[in-house]
PDB file of N, CA and C in Angstrom:
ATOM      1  N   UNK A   1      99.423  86.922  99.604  1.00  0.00           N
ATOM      2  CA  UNK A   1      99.828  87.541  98.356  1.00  0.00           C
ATOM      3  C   UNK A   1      99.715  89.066  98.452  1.00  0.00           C
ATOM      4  N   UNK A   2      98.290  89.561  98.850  1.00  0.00           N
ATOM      5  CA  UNK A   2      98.421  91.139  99.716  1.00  0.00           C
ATOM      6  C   UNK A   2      99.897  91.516 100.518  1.00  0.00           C
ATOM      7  N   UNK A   3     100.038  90.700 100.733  1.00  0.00           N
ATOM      8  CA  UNK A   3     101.278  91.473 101.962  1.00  0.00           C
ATOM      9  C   UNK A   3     102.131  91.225 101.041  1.00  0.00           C
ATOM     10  N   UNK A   4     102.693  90.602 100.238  1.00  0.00           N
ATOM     11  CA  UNK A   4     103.576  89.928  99.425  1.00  0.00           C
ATOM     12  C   UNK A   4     103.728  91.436  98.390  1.00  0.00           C
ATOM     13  N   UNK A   5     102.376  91.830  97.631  1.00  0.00           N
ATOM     14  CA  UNK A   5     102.223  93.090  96.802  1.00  0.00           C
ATOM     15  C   UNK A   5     102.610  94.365  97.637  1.00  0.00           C
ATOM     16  N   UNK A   6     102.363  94.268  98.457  1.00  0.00           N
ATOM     17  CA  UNK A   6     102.595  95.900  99.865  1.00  0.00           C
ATOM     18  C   UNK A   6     104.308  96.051  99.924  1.00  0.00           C
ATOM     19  N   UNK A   7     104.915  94.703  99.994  1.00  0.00           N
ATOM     20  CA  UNK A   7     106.193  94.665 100.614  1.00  0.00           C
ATOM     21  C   UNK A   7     107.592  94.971  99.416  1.00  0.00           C
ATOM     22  N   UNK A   8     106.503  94.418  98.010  1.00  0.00           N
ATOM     23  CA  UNK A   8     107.337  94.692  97.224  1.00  0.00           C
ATOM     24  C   UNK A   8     107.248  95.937  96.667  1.00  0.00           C
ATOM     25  N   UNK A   9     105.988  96.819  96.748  1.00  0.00           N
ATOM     26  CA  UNK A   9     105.714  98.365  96.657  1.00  0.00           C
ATOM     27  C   UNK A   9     106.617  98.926  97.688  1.00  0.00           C
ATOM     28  N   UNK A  10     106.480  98.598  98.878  1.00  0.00           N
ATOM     29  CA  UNK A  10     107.559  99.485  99.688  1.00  0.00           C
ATOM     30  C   UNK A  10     108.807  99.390  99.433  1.00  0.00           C
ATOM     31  N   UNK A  11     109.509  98.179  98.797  1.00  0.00           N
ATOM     32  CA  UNK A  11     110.820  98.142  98.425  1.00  0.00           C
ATOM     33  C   UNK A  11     111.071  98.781  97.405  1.00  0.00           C
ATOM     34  N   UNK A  12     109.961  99.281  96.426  1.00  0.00           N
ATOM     35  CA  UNK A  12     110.215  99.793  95.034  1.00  0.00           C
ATOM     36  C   UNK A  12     110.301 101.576  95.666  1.00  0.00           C
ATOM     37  N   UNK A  13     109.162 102.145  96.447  1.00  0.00           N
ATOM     38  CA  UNK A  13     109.320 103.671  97.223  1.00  0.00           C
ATOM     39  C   UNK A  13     110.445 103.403  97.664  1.00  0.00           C
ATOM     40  N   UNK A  14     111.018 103.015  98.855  1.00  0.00           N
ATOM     41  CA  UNK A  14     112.343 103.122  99.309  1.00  0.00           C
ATOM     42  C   UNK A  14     113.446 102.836  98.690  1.00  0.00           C
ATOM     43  N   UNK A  15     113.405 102.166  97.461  1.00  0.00           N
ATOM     44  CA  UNK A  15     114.694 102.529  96.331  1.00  0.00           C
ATOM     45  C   UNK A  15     114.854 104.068  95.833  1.00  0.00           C
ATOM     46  N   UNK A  16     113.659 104.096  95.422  1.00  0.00           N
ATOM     47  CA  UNK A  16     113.415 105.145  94.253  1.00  0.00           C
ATOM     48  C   UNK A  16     113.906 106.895  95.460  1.00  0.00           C
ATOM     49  N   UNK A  17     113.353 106.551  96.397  1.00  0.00           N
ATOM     50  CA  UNK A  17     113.831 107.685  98.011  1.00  0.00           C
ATOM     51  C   UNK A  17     114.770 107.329  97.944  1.00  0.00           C
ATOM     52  N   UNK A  18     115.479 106.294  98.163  1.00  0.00           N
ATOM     53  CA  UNK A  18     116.912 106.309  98.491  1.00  0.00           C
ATOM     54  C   UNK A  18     117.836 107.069  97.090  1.00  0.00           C
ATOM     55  N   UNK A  19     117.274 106.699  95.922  1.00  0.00           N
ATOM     56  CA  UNK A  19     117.719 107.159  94.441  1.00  0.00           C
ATOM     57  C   UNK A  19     117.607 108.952  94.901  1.00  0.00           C
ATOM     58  N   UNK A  20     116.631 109.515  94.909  1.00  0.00           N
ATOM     59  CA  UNK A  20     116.321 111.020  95.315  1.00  0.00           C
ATOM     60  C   UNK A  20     117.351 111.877  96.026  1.00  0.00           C
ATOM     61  N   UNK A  21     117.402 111.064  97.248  1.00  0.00           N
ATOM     62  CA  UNK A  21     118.378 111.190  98.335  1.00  0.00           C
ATOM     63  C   UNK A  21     119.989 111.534  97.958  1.00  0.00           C
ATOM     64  N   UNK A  22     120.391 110.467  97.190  1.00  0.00           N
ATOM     65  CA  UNK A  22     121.964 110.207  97.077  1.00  0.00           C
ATOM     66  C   UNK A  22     122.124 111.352  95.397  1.00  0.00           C
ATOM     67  N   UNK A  23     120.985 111.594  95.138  1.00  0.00           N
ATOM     68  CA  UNK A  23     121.303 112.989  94.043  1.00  0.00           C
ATOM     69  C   UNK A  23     120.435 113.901  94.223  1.00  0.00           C
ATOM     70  N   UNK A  24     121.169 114.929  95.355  1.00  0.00           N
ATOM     71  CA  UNK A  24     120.574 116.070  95.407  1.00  0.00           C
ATOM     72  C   UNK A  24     121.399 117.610  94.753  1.00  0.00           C
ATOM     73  N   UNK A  25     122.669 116.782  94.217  1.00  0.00           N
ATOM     74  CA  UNK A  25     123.432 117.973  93.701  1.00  0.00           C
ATOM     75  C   UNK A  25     123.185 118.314  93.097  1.00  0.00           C
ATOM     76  N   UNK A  26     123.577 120.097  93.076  1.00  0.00           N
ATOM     77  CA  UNK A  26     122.974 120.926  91.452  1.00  0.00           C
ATOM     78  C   UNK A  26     123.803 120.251  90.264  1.00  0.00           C
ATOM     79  N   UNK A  27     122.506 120.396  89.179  1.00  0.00           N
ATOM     80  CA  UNK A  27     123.025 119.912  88.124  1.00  0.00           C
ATOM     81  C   UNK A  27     122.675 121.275  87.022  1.00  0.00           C
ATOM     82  N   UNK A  28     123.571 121.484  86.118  1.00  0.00           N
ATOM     83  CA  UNK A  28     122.959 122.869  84.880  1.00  0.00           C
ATOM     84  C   UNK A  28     122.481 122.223  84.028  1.00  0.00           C
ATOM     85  N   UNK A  29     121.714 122.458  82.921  1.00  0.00           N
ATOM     86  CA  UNK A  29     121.406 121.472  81.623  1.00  0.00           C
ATOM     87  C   UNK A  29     121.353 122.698  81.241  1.00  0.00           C
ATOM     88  N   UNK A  30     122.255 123.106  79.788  1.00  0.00           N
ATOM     89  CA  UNK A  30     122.835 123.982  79.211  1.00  0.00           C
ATOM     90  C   UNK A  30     121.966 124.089  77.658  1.00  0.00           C
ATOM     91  N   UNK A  31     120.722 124.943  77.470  1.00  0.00           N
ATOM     92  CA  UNK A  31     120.251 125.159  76.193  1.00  0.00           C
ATOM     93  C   UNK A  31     120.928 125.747  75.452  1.00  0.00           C
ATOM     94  N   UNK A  32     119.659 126.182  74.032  1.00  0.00           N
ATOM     95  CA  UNK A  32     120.565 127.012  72.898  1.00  0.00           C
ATOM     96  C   UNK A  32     120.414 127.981  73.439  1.00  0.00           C
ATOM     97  N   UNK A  33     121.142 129.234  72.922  1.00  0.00           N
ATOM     98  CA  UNK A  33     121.383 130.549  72.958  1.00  0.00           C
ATOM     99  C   UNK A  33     121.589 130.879  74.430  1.00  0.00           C
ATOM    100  N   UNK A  34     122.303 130.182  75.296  1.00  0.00           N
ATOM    101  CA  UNK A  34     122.898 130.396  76.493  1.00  0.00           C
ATOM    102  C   UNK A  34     122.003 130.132  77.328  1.00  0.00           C
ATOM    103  N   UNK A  35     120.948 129.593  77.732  1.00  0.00           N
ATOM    104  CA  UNK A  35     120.150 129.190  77.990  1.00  0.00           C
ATOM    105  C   UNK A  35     120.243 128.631  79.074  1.00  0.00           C
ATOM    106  N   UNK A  36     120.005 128.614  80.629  1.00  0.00           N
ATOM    107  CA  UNK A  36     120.967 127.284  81.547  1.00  0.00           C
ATOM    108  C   UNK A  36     119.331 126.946  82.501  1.00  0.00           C
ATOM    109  N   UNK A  37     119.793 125.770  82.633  1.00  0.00           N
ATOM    110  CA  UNK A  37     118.572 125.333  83.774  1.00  0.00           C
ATOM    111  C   UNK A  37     118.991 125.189  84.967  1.00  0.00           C
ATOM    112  N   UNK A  38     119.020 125.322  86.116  1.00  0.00           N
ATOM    113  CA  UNK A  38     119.537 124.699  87.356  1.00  0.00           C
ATOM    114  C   UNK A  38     118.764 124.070  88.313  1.00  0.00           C
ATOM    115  N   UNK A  39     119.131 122.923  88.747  1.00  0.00           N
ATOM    116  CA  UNK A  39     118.513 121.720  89.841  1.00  0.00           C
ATOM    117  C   UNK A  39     118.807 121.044  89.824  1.00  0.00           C
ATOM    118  N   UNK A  40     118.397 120.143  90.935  1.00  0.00           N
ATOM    119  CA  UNK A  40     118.808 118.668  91.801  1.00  0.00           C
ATOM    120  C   UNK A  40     118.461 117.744  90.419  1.00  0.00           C
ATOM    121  N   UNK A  41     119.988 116.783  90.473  1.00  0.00           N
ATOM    122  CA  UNK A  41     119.828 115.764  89.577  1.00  0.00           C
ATOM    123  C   UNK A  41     119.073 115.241  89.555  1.00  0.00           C
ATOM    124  N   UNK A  42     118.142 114.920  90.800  1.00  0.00           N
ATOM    125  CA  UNK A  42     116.753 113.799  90.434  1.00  0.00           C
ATOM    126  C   UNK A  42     115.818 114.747  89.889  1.00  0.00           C
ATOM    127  N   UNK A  43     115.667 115.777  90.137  1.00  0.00           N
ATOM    128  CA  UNK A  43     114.591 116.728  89.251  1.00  0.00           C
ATOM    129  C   UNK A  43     114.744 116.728  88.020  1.00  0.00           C
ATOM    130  N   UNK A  44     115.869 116.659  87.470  1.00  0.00           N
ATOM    131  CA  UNK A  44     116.361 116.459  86.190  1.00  0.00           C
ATOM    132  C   UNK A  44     116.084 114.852  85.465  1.00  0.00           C
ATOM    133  N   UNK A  45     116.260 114.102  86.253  1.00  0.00           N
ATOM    134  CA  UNK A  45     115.580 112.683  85.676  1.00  0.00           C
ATOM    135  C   UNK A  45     114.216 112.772  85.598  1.00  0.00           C
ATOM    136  N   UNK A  46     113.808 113.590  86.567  1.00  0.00           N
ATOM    137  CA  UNK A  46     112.121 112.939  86.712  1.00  0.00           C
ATOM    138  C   UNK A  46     111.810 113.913  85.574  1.00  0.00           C
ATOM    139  N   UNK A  47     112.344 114.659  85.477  1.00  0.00           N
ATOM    140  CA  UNK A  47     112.193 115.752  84.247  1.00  0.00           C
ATOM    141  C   UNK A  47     111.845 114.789  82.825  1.00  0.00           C
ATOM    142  N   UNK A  48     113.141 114.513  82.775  1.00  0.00           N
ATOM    143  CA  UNK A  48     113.533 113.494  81.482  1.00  0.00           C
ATOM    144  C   UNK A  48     112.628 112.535  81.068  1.00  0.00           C
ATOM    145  N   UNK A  49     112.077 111.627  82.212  1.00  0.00           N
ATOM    146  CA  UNK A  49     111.133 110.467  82.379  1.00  0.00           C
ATOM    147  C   UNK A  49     110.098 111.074  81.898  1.00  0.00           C
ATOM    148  N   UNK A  50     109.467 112.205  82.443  1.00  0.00           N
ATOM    149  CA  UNK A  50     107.995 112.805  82.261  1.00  0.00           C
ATOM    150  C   UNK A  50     107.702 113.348  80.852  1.00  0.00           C
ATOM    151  N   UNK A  51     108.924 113.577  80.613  1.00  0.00           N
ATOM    152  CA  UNK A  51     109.004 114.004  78.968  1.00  0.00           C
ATOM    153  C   UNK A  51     109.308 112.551  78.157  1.00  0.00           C
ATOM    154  N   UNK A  52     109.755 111.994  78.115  1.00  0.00           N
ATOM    155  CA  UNK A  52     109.828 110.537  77.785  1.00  0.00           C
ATOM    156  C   UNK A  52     108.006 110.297  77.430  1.00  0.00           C
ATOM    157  N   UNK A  53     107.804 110.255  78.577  1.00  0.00           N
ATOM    158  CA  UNK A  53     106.343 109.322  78.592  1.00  0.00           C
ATOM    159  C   UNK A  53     105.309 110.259  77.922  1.00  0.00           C
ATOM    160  N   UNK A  54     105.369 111.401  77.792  1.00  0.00           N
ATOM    161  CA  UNK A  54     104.139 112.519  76.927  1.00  0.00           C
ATOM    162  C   UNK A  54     104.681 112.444  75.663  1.00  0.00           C
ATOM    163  N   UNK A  55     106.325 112.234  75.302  1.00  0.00           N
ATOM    164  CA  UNK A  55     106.588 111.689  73.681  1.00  0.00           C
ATOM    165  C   UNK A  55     106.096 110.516  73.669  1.00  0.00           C
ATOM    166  N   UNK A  56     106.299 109.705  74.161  1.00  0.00           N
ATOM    167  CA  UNK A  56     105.452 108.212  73.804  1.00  0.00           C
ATOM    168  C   UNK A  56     103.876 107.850  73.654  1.00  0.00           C
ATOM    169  N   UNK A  57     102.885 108.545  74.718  1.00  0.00           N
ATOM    170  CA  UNK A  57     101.609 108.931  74.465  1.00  0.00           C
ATOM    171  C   UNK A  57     101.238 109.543  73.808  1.00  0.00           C
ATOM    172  N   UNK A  58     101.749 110.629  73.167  1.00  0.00           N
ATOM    173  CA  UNK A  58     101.765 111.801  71.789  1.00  0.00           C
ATOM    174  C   UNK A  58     102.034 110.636  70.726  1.00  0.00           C
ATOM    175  N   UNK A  59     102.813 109.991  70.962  1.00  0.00           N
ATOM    176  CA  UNK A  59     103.215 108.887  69.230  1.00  0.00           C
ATOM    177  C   UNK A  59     102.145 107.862  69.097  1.00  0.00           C
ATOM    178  N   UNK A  60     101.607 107.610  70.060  1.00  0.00           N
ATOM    179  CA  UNK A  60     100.245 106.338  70.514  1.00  0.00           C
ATOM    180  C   UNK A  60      99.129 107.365  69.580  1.00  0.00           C
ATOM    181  N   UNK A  61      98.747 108.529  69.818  1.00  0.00           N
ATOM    182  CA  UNK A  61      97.580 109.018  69.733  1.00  0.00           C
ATOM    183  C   UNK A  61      97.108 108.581  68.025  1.00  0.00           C
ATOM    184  N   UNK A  62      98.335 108.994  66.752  1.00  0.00           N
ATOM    185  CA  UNK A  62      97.178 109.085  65.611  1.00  0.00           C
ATOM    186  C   UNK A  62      96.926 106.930  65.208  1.00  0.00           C
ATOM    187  N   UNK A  63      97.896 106.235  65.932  1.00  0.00           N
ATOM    188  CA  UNK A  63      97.321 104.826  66.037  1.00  0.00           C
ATOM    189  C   UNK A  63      96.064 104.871  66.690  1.00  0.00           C
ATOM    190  N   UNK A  64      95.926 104.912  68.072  1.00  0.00           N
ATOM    191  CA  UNK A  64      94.652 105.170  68.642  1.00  0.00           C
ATOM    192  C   UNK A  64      93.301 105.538  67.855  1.00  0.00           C
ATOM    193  N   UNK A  65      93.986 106.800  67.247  1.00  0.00           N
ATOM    194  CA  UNK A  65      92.569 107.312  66.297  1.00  0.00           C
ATOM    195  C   UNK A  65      92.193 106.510  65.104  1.00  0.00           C
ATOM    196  N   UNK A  66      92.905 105.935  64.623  1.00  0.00           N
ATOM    197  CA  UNK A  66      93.115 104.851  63.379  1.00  0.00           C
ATOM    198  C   UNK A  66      92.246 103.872  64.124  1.00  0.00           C
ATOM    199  N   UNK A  67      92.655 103.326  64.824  1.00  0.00           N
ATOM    200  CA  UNK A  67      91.915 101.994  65.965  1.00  0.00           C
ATOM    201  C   UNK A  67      90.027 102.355  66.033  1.00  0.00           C
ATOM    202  N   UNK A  68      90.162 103.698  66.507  1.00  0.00           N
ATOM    203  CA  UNK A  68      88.416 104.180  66.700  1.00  0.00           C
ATOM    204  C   UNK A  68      87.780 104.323  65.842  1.00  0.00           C
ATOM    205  N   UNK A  69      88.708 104.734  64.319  1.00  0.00           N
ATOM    206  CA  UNK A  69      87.704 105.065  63.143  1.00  0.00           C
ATOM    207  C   UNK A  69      87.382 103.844  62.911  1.00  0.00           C
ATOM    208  N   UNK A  70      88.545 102.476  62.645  1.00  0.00           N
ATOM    209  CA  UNK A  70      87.827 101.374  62.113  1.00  0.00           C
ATOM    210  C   UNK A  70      87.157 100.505  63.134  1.00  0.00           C
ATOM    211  N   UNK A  71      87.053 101.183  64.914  1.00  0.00           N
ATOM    212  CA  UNK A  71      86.114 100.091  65.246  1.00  0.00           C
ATOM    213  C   UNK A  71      84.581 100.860  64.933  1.00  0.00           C
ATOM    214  N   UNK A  72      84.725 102.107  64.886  1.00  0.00           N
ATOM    215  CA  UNK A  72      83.316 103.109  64.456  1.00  0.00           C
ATOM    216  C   UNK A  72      82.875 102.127  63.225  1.00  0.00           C
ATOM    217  N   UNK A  73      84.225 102.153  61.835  1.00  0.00           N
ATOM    218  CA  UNK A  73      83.166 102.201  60.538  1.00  0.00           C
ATOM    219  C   UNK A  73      82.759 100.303  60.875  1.00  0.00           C
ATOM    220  N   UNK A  74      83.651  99.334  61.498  1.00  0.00           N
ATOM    221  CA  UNK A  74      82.889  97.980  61.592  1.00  0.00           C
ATOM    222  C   UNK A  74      81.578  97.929  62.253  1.00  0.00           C
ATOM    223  N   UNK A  75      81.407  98.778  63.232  1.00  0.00           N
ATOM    224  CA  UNK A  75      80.021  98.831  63.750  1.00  0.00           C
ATOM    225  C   UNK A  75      79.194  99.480  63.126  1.00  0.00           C
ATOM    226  N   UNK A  76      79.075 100.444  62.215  1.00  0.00           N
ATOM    227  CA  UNK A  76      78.180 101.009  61.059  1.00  0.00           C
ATOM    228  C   UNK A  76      77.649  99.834  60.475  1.00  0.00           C
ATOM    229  N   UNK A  77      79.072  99.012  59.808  1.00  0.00           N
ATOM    230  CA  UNK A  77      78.550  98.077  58.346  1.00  0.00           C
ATOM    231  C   UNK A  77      77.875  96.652  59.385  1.00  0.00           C
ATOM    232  N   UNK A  78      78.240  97.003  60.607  1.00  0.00           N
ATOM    233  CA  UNK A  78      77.912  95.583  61.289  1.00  0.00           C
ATOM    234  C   UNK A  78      75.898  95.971  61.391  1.00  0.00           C
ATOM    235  N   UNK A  79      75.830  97.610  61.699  1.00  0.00           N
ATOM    236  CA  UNK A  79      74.243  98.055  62.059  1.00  0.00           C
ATOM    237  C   UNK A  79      73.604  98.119  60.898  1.00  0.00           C
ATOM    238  N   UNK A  80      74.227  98.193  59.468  1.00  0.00           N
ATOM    239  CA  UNK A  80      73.840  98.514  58.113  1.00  0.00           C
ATOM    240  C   UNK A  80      73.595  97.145  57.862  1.00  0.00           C
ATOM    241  N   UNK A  81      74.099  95.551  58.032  1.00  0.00           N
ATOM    242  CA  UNK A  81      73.765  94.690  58.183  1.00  0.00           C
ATOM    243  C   UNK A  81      72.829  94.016  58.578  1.00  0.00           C
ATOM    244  N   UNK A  82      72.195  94.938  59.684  1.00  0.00           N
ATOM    245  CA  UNK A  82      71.058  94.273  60.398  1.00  0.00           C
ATOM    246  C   UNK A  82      71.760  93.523  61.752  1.00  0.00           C
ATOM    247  N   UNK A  83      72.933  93.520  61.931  1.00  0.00           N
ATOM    248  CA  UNK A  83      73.224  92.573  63.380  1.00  0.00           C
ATOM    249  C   UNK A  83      73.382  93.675  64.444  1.00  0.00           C
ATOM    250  N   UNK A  84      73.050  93.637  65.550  1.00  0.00           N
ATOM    251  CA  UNK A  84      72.382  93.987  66.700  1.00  0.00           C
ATOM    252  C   UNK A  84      73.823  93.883  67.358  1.00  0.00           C
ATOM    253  N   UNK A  85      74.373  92.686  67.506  1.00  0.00           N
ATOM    254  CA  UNK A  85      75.609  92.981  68.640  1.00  0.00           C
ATOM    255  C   UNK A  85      76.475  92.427  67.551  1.00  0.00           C
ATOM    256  N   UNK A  86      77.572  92.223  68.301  1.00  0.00           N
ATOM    257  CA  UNK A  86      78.879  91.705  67.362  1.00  0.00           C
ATOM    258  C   UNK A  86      79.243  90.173  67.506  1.00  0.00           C
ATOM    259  N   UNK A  87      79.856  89.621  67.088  1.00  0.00           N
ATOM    260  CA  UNK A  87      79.613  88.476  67.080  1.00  0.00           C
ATOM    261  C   UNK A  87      80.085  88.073  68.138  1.00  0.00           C
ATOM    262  N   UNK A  88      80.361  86.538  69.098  1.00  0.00           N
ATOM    263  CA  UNK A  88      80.728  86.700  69.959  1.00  0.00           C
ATOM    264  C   UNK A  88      82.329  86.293  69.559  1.00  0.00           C
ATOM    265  N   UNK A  89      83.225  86.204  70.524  1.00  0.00           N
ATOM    266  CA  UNK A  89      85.091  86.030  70.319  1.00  0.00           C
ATOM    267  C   UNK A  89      85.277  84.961  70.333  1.00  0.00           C
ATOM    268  N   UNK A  90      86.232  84.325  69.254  1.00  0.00           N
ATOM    269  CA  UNK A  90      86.535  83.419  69.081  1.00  0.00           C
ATOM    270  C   UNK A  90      87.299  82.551  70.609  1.00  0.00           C
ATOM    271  N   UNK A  91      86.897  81.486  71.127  1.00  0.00           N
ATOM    272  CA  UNK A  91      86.816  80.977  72.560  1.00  0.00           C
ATOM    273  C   UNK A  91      87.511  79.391  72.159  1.00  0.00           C
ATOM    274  N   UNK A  92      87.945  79.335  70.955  1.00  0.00           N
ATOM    275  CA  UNK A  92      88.744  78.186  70.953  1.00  0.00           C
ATOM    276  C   UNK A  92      90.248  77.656  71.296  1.00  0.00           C
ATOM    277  N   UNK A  93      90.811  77.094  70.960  1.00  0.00           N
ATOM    278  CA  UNK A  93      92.325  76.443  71.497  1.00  0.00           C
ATOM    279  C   UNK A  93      92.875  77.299  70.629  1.00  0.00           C
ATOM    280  N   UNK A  94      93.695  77.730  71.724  1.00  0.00           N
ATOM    281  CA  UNK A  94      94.858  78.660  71.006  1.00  0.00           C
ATOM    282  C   UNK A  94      96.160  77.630  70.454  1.00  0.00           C
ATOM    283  N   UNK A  95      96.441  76.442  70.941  1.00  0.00           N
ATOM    284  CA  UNK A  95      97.509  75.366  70.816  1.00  0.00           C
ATOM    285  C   UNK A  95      98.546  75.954  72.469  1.00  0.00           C
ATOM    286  N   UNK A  96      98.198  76.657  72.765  1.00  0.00           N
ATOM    287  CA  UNK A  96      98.928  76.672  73.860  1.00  0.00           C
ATOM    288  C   UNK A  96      99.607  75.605  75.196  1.00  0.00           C
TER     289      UNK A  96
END
């Protein structure tokens, strides 16, 4: 299964190289007020992607913080209670 995981990682690098490879032409990406960028089309995707994924982790964050306040205030009312740990997880049949 190791070699099985290695072989399909190397097929995923040698796409993604071969992707790099076959777009190395300049590309402009044209801002406001005349604005021009210039570089290799894959710089320009990986561009795109990297900005992609810091808008999507930026939109995660005020859920996240929502998530910490109420596991903070359940463990307050759980210590204001008197219980020591939390209960343990429900370990029954899902119907699956």
């Amino acid at each position: 299964m190791k070699y099985l995981m290695w072989l399909l990682k190397a097929a995923i690098f040698f796409t993604l190289f071969a992707f790099a490879l076959n777009n190395q032409q300049a590309t402009a990406l044209h801002f406001f007020f005349g604005y021009e960028w210039r570089a290799p089309l894959v710089l320009v995707v990986l561009a795109a992607f990297a900005a992609g994924l810091a808008v999507g982790a930026l939109g995660m964050v005020p859920r996240w913080l929502r998530h910490r306040a109420a596991a903070r205030r359940a463990q307050e009312r759980a210590a204001a209670a008197g219980m020591t740990t939390m209960p343990p997880p429900n370990t029954g049949h899902h119907g699956l």
